[in-house]
N, C-alpha and C. Protein backbone atom coordinates (compact mmCIF):
# COMPACT_ATOMS: atom_id res chain seq x y z
N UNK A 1 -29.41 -33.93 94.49
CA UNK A 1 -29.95 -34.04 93.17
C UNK A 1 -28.84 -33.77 92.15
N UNK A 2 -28.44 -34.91 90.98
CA UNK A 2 -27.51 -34.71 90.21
C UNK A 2 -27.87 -33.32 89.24
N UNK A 3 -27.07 -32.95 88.68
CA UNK A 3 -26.76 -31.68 87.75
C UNK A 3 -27.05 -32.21 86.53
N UNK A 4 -28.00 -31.60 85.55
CA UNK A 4 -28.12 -31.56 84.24
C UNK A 4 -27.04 -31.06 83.34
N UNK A 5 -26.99 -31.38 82.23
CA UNK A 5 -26.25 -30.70 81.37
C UNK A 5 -26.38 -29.77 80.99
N UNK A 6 -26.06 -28.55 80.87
CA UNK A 6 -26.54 -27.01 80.32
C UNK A 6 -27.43 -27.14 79.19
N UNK A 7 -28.39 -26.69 79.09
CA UNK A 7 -29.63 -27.23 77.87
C UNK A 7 -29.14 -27.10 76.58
N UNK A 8 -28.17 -25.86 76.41
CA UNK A 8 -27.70 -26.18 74.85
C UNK A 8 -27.31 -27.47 74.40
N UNK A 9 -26.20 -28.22 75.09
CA UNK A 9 -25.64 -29.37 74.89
C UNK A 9 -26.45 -30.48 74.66
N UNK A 10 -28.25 -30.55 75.68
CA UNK A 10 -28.68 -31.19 74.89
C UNK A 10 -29.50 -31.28 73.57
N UNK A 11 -29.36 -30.42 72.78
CA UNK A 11 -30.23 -29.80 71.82
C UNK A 11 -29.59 -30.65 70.58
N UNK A 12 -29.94 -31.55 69.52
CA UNK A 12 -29.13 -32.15 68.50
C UNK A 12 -28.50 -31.71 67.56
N UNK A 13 -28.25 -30.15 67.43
CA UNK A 13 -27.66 -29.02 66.34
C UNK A 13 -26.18 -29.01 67.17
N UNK A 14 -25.91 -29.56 68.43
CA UNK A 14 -24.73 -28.51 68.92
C UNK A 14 -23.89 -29.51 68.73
N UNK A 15 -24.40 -31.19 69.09
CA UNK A 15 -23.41 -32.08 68.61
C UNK A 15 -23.35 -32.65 67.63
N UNK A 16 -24.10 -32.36 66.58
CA UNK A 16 -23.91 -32.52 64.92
C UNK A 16 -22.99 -31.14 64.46
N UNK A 17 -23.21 -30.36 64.72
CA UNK A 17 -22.33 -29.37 64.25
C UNK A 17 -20.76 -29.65 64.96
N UNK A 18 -20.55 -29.90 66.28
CA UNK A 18 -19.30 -30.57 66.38
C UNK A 18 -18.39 -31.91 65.64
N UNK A 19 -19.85 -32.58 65.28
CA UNK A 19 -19.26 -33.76 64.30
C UNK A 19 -18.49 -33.00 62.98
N UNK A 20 -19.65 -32.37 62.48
CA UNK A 20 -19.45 -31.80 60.91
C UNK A 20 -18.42 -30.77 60.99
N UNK A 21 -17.44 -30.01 62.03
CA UNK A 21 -16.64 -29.37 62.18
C UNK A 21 -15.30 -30.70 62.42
N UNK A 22 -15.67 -30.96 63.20
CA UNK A 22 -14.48 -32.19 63.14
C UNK A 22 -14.23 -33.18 61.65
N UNK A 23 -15.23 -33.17 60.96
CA UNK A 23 -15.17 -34.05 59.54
C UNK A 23 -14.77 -32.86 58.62
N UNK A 24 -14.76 -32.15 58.69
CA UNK A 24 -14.47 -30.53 57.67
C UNK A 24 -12.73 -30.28 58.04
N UNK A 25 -12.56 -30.69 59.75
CA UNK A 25 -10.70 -30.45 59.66
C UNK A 25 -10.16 -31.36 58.96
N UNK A 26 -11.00 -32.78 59.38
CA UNK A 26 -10.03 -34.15 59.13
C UNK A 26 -9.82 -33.91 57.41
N UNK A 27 -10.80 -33.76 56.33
CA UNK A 27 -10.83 -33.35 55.21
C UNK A 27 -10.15 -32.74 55.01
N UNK A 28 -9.82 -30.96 55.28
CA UNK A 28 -8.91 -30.55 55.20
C UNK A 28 -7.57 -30.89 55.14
N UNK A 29 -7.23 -31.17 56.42
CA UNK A 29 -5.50 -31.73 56.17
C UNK A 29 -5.57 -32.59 55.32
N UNK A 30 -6.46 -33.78 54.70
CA UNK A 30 -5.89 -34.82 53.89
C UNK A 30 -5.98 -33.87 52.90
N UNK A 31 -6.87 -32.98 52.12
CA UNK A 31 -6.71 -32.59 51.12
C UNK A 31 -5.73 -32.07 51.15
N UNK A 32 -5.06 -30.53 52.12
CA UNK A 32 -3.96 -30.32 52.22
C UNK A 32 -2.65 -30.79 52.38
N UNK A 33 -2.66 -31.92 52.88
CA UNK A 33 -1.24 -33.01 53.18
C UNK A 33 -0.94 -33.80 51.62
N UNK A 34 -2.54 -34.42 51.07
CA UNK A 34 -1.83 -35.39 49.78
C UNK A 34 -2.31 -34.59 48.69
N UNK A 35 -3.71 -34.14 48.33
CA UNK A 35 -4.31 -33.61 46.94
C UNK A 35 -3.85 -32.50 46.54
N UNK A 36 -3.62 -31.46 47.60
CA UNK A 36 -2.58 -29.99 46.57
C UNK A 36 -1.46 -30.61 46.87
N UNK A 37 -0.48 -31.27 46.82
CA UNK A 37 0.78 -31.57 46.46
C UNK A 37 1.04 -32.26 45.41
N UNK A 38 -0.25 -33.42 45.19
CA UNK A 38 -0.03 -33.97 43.78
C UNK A 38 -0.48 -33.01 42.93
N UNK A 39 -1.65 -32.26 43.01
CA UNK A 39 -2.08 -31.38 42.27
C UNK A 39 -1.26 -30.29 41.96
N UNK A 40 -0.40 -29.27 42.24
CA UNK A 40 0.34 -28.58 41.73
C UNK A 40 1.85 -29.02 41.86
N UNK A 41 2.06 -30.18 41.54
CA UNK A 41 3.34 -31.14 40.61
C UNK A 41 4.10 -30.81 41.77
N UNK A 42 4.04 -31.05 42.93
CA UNK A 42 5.27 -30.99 43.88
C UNK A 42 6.10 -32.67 44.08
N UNK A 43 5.70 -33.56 43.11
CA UNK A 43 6.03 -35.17 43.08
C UNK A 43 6.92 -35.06 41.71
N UNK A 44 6.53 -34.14 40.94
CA UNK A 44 7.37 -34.13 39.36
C UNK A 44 8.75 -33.97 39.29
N UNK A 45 9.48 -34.30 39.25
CA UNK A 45 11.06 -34.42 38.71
C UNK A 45 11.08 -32.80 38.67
N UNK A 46 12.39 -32.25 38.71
CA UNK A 46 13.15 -30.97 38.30
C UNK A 46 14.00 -31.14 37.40
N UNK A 47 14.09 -29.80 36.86
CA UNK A 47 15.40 -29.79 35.91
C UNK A 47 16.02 -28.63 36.20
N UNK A 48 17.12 -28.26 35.08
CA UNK A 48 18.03 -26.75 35.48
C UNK A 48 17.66 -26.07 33.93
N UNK A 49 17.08 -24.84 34.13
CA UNK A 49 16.77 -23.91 32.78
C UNK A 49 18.02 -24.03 32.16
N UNK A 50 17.69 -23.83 31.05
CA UNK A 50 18.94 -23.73 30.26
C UNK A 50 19.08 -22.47 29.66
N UNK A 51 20.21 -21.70 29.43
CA UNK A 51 20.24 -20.29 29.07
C UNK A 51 19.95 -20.37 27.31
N UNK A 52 19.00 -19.59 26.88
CA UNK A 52 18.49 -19.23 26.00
C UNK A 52 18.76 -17.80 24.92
N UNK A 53 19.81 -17.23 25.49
CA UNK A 53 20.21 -15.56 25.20
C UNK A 53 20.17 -15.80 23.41
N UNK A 54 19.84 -14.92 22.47
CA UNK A 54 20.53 -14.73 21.08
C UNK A 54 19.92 -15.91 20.62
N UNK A 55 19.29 -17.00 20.57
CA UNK A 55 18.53 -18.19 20.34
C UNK A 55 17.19 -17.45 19.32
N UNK A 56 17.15 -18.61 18.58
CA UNK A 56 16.12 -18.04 17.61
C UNK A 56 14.55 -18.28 18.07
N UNK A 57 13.14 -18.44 17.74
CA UNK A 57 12.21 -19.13 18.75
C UNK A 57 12.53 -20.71 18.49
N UNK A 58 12.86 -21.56 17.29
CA UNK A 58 12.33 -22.60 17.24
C UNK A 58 13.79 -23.33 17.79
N UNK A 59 15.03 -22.87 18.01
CA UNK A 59 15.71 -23.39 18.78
C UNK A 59 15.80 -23.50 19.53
N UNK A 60 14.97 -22.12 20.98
CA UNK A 60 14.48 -22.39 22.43
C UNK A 60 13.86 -23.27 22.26
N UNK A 61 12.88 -23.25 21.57
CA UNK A 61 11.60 -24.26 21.85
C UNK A 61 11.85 -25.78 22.11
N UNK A 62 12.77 -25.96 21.02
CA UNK A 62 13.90 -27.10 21.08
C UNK A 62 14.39 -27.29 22.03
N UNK A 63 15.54 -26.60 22.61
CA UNK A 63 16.46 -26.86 23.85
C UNK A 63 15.31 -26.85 24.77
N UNK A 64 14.21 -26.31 25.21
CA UNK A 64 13.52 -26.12 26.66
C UNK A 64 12.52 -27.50 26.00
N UNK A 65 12.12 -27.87 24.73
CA UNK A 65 11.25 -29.38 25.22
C UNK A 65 12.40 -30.38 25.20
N UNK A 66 13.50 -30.08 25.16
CA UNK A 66 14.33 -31.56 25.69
C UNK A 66 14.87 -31.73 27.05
N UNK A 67 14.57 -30.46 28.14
CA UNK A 67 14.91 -30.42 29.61
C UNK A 67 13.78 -30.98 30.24
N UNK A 68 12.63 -30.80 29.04
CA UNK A 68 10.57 -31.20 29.69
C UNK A 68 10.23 -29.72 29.80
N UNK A 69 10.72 -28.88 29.58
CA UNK A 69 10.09 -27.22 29.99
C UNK A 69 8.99 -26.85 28.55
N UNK A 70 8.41 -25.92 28.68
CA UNK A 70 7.00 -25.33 27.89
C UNK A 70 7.64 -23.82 27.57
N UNK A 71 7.77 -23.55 26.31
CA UNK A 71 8.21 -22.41 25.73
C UNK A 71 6.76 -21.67 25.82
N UNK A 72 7.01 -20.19 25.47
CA UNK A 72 5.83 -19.02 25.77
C UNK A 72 6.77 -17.95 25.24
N UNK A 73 5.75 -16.96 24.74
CA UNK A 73 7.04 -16.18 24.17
C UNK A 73 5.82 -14.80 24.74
N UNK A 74 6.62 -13.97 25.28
CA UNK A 74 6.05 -12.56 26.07
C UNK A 74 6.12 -11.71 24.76
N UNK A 75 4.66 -11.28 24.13
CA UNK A 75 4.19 -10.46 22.92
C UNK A 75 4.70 -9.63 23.05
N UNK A 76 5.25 -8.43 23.73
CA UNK A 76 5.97 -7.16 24.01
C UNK A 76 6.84 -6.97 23.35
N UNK A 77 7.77 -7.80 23.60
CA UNK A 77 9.43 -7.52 23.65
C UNK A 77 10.17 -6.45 23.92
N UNK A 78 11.10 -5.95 23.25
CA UNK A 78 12.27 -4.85 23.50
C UNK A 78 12.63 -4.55 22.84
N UNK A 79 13.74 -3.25 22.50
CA UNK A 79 14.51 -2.52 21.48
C UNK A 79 15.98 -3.12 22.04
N UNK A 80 16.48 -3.54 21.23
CA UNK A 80 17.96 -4.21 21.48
C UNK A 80 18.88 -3.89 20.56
N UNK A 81 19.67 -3.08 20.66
CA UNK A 81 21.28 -2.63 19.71
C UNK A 81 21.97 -4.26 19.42
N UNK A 82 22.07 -4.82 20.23
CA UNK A 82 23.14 -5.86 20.53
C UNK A 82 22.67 -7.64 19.92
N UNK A 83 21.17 -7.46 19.82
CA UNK A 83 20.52 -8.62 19.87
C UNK A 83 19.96 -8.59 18.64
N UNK A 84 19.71 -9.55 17.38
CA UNK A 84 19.20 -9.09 16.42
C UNK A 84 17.50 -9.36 16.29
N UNK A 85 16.64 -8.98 15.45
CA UNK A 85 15.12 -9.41 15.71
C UNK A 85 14.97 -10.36 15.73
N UNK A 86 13.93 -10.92 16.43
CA UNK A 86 13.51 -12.00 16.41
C UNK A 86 14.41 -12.93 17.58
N UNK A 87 15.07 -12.75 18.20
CA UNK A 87 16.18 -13.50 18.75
C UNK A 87 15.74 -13.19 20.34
N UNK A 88 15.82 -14.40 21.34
CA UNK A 88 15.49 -14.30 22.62
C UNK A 88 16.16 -13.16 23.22
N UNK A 89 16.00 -12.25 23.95
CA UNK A 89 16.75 -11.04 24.51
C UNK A 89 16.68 -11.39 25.80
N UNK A 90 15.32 -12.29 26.10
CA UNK A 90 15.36 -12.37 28.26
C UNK A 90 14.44 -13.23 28.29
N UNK A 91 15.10 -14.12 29.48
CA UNK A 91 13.80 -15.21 29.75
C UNK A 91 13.67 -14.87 31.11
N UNK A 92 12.35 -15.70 31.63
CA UNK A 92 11.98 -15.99 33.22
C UNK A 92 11.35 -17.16 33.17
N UNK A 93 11.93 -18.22 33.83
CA UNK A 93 12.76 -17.43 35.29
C UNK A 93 14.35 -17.75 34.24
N UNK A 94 14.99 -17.44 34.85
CA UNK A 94 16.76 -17.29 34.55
C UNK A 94 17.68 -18.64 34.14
N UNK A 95 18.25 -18.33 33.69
CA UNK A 95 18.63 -19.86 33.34
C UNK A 95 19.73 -20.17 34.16
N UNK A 96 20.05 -21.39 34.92
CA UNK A 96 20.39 -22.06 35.73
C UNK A 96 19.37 -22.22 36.93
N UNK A 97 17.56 -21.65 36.60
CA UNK A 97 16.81 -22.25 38.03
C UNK A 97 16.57 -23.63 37.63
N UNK A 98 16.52 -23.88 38.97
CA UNK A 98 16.01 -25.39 39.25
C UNK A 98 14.40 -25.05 39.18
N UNK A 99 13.78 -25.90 38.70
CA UNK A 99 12.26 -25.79 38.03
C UNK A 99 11.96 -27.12 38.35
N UNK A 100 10.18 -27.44 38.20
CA UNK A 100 9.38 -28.37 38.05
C UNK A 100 9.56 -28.83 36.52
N UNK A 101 10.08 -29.65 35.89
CA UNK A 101 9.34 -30.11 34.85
C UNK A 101 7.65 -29.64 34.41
N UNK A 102 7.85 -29.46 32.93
CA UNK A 102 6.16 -28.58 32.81
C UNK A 102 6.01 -27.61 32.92
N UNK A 103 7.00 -26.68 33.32
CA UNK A 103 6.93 -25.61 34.43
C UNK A 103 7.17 -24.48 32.59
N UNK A 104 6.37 -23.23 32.38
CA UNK A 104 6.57 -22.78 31.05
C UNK A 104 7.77 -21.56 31.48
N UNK A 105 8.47 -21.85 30.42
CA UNK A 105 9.30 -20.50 30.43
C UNK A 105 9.28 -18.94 29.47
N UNK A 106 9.18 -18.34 30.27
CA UNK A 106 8.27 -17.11 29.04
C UNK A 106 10.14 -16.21 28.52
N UNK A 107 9.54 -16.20 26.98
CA UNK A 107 11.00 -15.34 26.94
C UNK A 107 10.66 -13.94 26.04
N UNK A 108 11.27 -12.92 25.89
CA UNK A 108 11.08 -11.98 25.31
C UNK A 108 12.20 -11.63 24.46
N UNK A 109 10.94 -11.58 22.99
CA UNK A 109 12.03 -11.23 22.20
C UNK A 109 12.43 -10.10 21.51
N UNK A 110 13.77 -10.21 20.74
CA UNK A 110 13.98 -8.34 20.90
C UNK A 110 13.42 -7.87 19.50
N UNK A 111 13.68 -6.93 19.27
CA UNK A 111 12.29 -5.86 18.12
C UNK A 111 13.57 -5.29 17.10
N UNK A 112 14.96 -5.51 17.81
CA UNK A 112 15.97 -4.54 16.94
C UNK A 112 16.20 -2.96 17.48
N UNK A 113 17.37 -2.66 16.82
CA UNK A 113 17.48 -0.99 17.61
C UNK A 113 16.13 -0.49 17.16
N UNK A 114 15.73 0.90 18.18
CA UNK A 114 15.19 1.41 18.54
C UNK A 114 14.66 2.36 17.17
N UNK A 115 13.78 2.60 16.11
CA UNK A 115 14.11 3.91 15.43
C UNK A 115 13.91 5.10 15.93
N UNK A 116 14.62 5.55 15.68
CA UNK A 116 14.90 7.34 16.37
C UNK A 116 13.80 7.87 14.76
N UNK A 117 13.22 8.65 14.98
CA UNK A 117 12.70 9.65 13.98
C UNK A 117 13.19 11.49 14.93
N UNK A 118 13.52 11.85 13.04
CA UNK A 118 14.14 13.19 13.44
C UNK A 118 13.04 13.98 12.40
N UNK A 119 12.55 14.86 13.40
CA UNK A 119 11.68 16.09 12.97
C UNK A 119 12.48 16.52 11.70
N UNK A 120 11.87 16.79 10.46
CA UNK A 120 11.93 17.57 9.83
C UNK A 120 12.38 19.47 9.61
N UNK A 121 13.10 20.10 8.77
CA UNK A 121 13.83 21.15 9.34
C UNK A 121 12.59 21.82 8.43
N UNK A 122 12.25 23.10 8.40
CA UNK A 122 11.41 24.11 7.46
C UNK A 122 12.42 24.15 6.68
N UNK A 123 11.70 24.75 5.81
CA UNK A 123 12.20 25.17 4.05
C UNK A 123 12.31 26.18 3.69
């Protein structure tokens, strides 16, 4: 007497769920192989940052939209002896990376020396 198939196997959940697991990988890799690569610009041209040091904002802004880069300026900034206000003190990423086109470059600008306040002496 021939052998049956183990009863799960014939039940219609075990080989629809093998289909729909096999259509869920094949999906996967295509999304992973073509749609996130076009989708986060891995097809877009590169460029090389350009150094920005002592630059005013609207002259970065300038030099980085003629490489294709996106200026951003980091609200913080710094106390700088050397750098005057208003003037780029530091970018990221660094200038000479190779970048995506589009890709924004954030820079921080400096605030001017530091003021020192000196306590008052009694009277």
């Amino acid at each position: 007497m021939p052998s049956s198939p183990p009863r799960f196997l014939t039940r219609p959940f075990v080989p629809a769920f093998i289909i729909w697991c096999a259509l869920f990988l094949a999906v996967f890799f295509v999304v992973d192989l073509f749609v996130m690569p076009w989708a986060a610009g891995r097809f877009r041209p590169v460029t090389t940052v350009p150094y920005l040091g002592r630059l005013d904002t609207v002259t970065a802004a300038g030099k980085l939209h003629g490489q294709g880069l996106r200026f951003a300026v980091d609200t913080a900034g710094d106390y700088s002896r050397s750098v005057p206000v208003g003037r780029v003190l530091s970018q990221t990423p660094d200038s000479g990376s190779v970048v995506k086109q589009g890709r924004r470059v954030w820079v921080q600008l400096s605030r001017g020396p530091e003021p020192v306040f000196h306590p008052q002496r009694g009277r």
